[in-house]
Structures are given as C-alpha cells and as structure tokens.
N, C-alpha and C. Protein backbone atom coordinates (compact mmCIF):
# COMPACT_ATOMS: atom_id res chain seq x y z
N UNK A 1 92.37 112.39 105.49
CA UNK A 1 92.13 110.97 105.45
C UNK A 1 93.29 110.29 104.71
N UNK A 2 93.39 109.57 105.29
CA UNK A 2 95.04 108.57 104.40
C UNK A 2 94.99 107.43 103.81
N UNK A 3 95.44 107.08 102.96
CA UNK A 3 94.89 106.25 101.67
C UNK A 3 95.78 104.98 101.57
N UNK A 4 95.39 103.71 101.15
CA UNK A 4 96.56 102.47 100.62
C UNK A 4 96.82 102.47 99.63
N UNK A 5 98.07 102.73 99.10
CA UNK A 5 98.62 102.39 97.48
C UNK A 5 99.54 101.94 97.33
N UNK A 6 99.16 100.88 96.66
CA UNK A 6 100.39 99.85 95.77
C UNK A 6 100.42 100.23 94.54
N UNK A 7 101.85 100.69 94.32
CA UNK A 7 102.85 101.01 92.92
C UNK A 7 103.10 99.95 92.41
N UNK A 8 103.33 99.66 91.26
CA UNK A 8 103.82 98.67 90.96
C UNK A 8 104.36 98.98 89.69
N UNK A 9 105.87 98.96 90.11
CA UNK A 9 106.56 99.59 88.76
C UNK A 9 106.74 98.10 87.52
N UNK A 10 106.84 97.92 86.69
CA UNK A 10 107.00 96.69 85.30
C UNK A 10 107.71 97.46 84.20
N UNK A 11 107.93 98.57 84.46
CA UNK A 11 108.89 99.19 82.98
C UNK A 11 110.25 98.89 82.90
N UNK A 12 110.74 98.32 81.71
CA UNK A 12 111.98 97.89 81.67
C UNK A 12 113.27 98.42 81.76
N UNK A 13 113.75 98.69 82.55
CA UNK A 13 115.25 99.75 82.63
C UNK A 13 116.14 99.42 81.27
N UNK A 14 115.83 98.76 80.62
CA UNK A 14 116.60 98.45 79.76
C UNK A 14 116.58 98.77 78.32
N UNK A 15 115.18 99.03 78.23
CA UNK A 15 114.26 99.63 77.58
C UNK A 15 114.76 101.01 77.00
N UNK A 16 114.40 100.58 75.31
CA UNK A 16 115.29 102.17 74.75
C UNK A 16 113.97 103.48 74.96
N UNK A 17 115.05 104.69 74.84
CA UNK A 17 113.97 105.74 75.20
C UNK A 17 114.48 106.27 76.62
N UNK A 18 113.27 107.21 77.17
CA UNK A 18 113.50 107.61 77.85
C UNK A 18 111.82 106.97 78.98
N UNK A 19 110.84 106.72 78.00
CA UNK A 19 109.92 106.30 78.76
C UNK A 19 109.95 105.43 80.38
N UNK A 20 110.72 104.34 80.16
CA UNK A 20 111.02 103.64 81.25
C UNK A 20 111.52 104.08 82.56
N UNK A 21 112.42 105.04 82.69
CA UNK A 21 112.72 105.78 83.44
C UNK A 21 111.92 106.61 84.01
N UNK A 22 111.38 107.48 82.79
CA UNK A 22 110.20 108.52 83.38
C UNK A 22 108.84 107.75 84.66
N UNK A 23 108.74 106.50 84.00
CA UNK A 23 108.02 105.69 84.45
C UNK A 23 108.01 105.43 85.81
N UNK A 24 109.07 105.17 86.12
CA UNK A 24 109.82 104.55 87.22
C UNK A 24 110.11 106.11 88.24
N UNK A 25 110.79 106.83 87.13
CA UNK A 25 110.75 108.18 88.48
C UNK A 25 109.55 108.49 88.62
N UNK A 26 108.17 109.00 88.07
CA UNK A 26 106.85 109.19 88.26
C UNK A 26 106.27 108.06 89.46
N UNK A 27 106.84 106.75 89.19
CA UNK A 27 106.32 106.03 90.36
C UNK A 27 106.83 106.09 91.78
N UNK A 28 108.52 106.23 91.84
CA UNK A 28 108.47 106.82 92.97
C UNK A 28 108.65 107.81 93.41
N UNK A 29 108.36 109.00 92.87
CA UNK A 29 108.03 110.02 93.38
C UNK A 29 106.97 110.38 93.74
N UNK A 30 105.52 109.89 93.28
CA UNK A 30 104.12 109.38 93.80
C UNK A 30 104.40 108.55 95.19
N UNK A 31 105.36 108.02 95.28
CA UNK A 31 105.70 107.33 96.44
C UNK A 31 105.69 108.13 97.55
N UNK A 32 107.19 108.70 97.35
CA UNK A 32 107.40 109.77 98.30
C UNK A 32 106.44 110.75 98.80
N UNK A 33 105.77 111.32 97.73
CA UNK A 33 104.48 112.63 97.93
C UNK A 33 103.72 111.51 98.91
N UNK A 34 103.44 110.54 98.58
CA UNK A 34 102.20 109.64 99.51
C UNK A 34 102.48 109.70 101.15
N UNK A 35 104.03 109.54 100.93
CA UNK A 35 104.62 108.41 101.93
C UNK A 35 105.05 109.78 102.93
N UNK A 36 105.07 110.81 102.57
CA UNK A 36 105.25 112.43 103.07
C UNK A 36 104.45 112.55 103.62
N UNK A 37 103.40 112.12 103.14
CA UNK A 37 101.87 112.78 103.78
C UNK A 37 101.12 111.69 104.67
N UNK A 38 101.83 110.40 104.76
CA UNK A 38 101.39 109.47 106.33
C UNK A 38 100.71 108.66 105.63
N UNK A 39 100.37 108.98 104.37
CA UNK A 39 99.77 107.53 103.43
C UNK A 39 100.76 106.26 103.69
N UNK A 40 99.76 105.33 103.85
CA UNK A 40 99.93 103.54 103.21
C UNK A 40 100.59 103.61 101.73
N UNK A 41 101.75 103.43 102.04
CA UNK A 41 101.93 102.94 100.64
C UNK A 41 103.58 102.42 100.26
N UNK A 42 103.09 101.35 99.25
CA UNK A 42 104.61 100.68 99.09
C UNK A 42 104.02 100.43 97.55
N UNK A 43 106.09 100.00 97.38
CA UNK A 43 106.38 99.58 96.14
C UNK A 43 106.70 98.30 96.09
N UNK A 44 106.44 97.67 94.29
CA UNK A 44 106.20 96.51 94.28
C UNK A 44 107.02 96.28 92.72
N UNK A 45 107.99 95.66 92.40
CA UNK A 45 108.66 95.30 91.12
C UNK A 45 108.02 94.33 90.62
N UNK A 46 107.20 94.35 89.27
CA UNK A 46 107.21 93.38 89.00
C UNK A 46 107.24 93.15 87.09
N UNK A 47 107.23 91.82 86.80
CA UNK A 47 107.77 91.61 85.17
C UNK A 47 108.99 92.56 85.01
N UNK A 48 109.49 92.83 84.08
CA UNK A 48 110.64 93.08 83.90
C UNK A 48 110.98 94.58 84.90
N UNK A 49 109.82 94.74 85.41
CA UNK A 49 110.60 95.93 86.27
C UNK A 49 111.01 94.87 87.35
N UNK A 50 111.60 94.17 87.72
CA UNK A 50 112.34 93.42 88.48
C UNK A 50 114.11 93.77 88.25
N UNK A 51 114.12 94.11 87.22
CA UNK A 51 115.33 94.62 87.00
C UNK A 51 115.34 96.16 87.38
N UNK A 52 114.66 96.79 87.29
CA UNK A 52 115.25 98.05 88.43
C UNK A 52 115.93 98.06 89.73
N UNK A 53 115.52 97.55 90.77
CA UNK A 53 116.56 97.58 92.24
C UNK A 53 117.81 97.49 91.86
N UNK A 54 118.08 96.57 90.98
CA UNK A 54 119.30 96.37 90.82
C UNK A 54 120.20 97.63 89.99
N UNK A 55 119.62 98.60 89.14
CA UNK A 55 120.20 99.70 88.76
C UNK A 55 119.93 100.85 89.20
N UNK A 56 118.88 100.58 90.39
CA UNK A 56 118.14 101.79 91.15
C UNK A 56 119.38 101.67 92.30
N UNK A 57 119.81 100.78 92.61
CA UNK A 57 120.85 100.22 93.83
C UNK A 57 122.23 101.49 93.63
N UNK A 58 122.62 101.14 92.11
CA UNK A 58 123.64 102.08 91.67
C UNK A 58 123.99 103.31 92.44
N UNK A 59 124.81 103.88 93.41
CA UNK A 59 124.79 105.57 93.55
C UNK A 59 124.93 106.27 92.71
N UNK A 60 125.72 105.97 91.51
CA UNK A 60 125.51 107.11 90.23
C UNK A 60 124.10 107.38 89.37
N UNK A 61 123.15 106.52 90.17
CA UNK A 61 122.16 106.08 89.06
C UNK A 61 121.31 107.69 89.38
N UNK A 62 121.35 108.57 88.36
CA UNK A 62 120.05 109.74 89.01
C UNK A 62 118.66 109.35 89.31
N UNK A 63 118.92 108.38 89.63
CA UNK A 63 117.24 107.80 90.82
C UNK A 63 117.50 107.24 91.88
N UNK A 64 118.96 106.99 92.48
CA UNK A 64 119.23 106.55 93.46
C UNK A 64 119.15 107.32 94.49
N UNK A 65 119.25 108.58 95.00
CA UNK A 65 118.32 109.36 96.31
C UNK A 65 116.84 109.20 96.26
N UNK A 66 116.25 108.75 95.30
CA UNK A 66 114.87 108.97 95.22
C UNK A 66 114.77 107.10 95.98
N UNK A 67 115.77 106.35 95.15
CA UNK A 67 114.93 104.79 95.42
C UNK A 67 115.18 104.73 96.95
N UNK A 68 116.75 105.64 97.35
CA UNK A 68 116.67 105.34 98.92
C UNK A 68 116.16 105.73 100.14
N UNK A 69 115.30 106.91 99.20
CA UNK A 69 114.87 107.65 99.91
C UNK A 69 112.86 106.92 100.15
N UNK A 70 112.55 106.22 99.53
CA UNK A 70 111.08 105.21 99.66
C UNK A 70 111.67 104.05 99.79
N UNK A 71 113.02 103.14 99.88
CA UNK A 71 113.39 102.03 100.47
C UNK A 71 112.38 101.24 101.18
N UNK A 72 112.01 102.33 102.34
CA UNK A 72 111.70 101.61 103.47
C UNK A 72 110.31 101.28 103.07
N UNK A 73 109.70 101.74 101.78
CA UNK A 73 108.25 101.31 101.55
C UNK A 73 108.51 100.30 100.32
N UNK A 74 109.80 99.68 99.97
CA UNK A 74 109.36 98.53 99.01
C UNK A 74 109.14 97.28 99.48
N UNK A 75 107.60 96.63 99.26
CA UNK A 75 107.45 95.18 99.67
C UNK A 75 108.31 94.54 99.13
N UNK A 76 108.48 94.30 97.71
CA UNK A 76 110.13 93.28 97.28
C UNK A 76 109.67 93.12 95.97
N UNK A 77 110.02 92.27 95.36
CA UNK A 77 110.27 91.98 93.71
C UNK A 77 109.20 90.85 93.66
N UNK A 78 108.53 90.26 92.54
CA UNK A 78 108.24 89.03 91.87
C UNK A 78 109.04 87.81 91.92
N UNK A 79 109.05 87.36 92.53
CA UNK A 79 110.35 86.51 92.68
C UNK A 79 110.11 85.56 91.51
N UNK A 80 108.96 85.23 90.51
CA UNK A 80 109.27 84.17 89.19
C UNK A 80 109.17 85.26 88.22
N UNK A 81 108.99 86.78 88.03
CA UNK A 81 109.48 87.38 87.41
C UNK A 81 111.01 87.69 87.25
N UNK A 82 111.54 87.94 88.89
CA UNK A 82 113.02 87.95 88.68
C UNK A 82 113.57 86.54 87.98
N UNK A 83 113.56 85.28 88.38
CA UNK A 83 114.05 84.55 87.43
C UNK A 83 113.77 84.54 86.27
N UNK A 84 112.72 84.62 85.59
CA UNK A 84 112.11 84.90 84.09
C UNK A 84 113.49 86.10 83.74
N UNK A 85 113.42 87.33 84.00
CA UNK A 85 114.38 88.23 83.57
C UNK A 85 115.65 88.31 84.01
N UNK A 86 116.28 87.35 84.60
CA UNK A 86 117.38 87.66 84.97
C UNK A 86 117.46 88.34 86.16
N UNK A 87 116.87 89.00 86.86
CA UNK A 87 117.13 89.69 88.05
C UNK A 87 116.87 89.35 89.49
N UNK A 88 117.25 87.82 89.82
CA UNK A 88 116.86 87.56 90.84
C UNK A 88 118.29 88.13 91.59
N UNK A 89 119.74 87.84 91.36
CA UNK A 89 120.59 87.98 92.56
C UNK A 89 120.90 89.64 92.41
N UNK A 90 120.36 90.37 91.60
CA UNK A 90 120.38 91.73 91.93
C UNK A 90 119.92 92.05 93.12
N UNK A 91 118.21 91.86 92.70
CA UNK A 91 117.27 91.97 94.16
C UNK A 91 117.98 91.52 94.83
N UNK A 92 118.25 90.30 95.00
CA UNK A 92 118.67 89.83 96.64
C UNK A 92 120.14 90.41 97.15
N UNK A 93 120.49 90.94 95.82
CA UNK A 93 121.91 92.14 96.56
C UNK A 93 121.33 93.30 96.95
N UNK A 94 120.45 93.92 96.50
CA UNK A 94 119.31 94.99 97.34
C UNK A 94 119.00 94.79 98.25
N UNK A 95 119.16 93.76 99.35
CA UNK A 95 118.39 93.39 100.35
C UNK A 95 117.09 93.57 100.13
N UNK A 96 116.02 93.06 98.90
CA UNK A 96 115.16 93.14 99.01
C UNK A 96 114.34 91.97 98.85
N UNK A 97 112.86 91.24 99.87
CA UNK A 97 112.13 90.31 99.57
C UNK A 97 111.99 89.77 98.07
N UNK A 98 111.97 88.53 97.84
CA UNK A 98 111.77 88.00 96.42
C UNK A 98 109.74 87.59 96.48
N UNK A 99 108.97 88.40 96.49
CA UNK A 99 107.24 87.72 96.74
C UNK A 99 106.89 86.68 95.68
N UNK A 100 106.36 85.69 96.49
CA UNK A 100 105.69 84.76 95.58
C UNK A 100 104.29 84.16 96.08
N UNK A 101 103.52 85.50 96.21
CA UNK A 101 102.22 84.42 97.15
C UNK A 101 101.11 83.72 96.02
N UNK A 102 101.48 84.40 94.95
CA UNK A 102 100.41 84.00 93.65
C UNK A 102 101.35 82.79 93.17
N UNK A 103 100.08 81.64 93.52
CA UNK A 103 101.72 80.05 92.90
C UNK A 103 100.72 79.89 91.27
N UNK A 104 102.17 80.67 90.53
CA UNK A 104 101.23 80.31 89.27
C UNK A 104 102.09 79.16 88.11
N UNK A 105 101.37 78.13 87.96
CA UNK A 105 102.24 76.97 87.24
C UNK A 105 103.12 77.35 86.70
N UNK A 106 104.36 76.74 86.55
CA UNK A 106 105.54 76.62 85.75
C UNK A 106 106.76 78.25 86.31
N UNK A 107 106.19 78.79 87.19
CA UNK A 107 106.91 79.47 87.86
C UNK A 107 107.28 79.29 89.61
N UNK A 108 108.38 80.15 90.03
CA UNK A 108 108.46 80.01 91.51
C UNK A 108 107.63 80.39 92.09
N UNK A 109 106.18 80.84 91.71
CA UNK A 109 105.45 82.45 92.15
C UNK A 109 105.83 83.75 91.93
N UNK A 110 104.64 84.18 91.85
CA UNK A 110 104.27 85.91 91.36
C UNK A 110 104.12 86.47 92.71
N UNK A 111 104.43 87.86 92.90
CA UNK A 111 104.00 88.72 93.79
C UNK A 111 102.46 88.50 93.42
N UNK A 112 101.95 89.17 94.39
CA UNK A 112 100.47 88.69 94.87
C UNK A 112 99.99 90.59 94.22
N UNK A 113 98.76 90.14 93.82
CA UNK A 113 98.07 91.33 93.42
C UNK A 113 96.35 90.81 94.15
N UNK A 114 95.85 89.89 94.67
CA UNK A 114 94.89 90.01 95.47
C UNK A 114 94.86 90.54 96.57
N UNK A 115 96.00 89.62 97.99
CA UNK A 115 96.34 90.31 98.82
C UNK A 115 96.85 91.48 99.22
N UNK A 116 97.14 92.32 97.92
CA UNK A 116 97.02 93.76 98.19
C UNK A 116 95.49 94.46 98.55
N UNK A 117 94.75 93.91 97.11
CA UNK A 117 93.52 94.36 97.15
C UNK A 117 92.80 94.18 98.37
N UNK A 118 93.22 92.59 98.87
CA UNK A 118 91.84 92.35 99.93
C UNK A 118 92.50 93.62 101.24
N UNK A 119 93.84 93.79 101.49
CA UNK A 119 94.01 94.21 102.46
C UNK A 119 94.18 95.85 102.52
N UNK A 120 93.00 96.15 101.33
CA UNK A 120 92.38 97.24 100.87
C UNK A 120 93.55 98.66 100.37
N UNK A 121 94.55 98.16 99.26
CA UNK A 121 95.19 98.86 98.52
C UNK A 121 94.89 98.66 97.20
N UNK A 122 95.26 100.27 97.02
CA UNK A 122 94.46 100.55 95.32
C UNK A 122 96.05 100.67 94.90
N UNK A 123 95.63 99.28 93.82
CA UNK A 123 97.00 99.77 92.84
C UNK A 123 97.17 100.02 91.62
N UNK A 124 98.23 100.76 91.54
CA UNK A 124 98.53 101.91 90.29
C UNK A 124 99.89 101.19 89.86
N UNK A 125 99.47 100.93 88.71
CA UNK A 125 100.65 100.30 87.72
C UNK A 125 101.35 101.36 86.85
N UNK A 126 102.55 101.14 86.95
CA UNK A 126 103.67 101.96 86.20
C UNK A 126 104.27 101.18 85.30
C-alpha cells in the first residue's frame, strides 16, 4: 500500500553543530526510501530551512547527490519565509516554486500546510 508524505525540512543550514544537517540529510533520505518504493511524497522548505536549496544547489555540498537525486519531489520553498531569511533569489536560482497559499498578514504568504493535509498527506517535520 503506498502512502502521502510531506517533509518539511525548517533546520537552519547555518546553524552551528552538526544537528541541522543531520536533519536535513535524515529528511531526504526518508525521501528517497519513500520515493524508491512508489510512495507520494515531496519536499517542502520552510522558515529558515528556506535557506537550504540554495546550499543544497552547491556540487561540493555532501548533500548535493542526495538533493538531486529527490529534486523531482520538491514542491518549492515558503515564499514569505524566503524573504523573512534572506533566501528568496537562491530558491529561485534552484529553479524552485516560491508557495504562498497560506496569505498570512504582513507576509507574501506561507507554504500551505492545510492543503497538504486535505489532499491527504501526513507531514513529518524536520
């Protein structure tokens, strides 16, 4: 039986430690295992993980076979998170969607976390 899951990475690449990373590789590599096995499932940047694509983009980055390798399952970034952090013209040098279906005051919009749900994905925050 094959399942819907939305990732949703928010850990800060910038972030001291090693946590953030781990974070981020644990999420997409849950990706991949899903996305191997014919599962529904995509990735979703959001709050300051909006700044990942943009260092996931990197080829030296040791997560860059992994990010290009689930590419084709990222819905796109937060698009009023990327402006909040700085990372909007990264994303959009990723070629990746900026989402804003949640219009929440004083921002451009949030990626949407209902319309995942209603369109019956379970999501797992990283």
């Amino acid at each position: 039986m094959s399942s819907k899951t939305a990732l949703i990475i928010t850990s800060d690449p910038s972030a001291p430690g090693e946590e953030a990373i781990g974070r981020a590789f644990n999420a997409l590599a849950a990706t991949l295992e899903l996305d191997r096995a014919g599962d529904d499932v995509l990735v979703q940047f959001q709050g300051t993980g909006t700044r990942w694509p943009g260092v996931l983009n990197d080829p030296t980055h040791p997560l860059n076979g992994l990010f290009e390798a689930v590419r084709h399952t990222i819905k796109g970034a937060s698009c009023g998170c990327a402006a909040q952090f700085g990372a909007t013209e990264t994303v959009q040098a990723c070629g990746l969607p900026l989402l804003a279906e949640n219009p929440v005051p004083g921002t451009t919009g949030l990626a949407g976390l209902k319309s995942l749900i209603d369109a019956g994905y379970t999501p797992v925050v990283y």
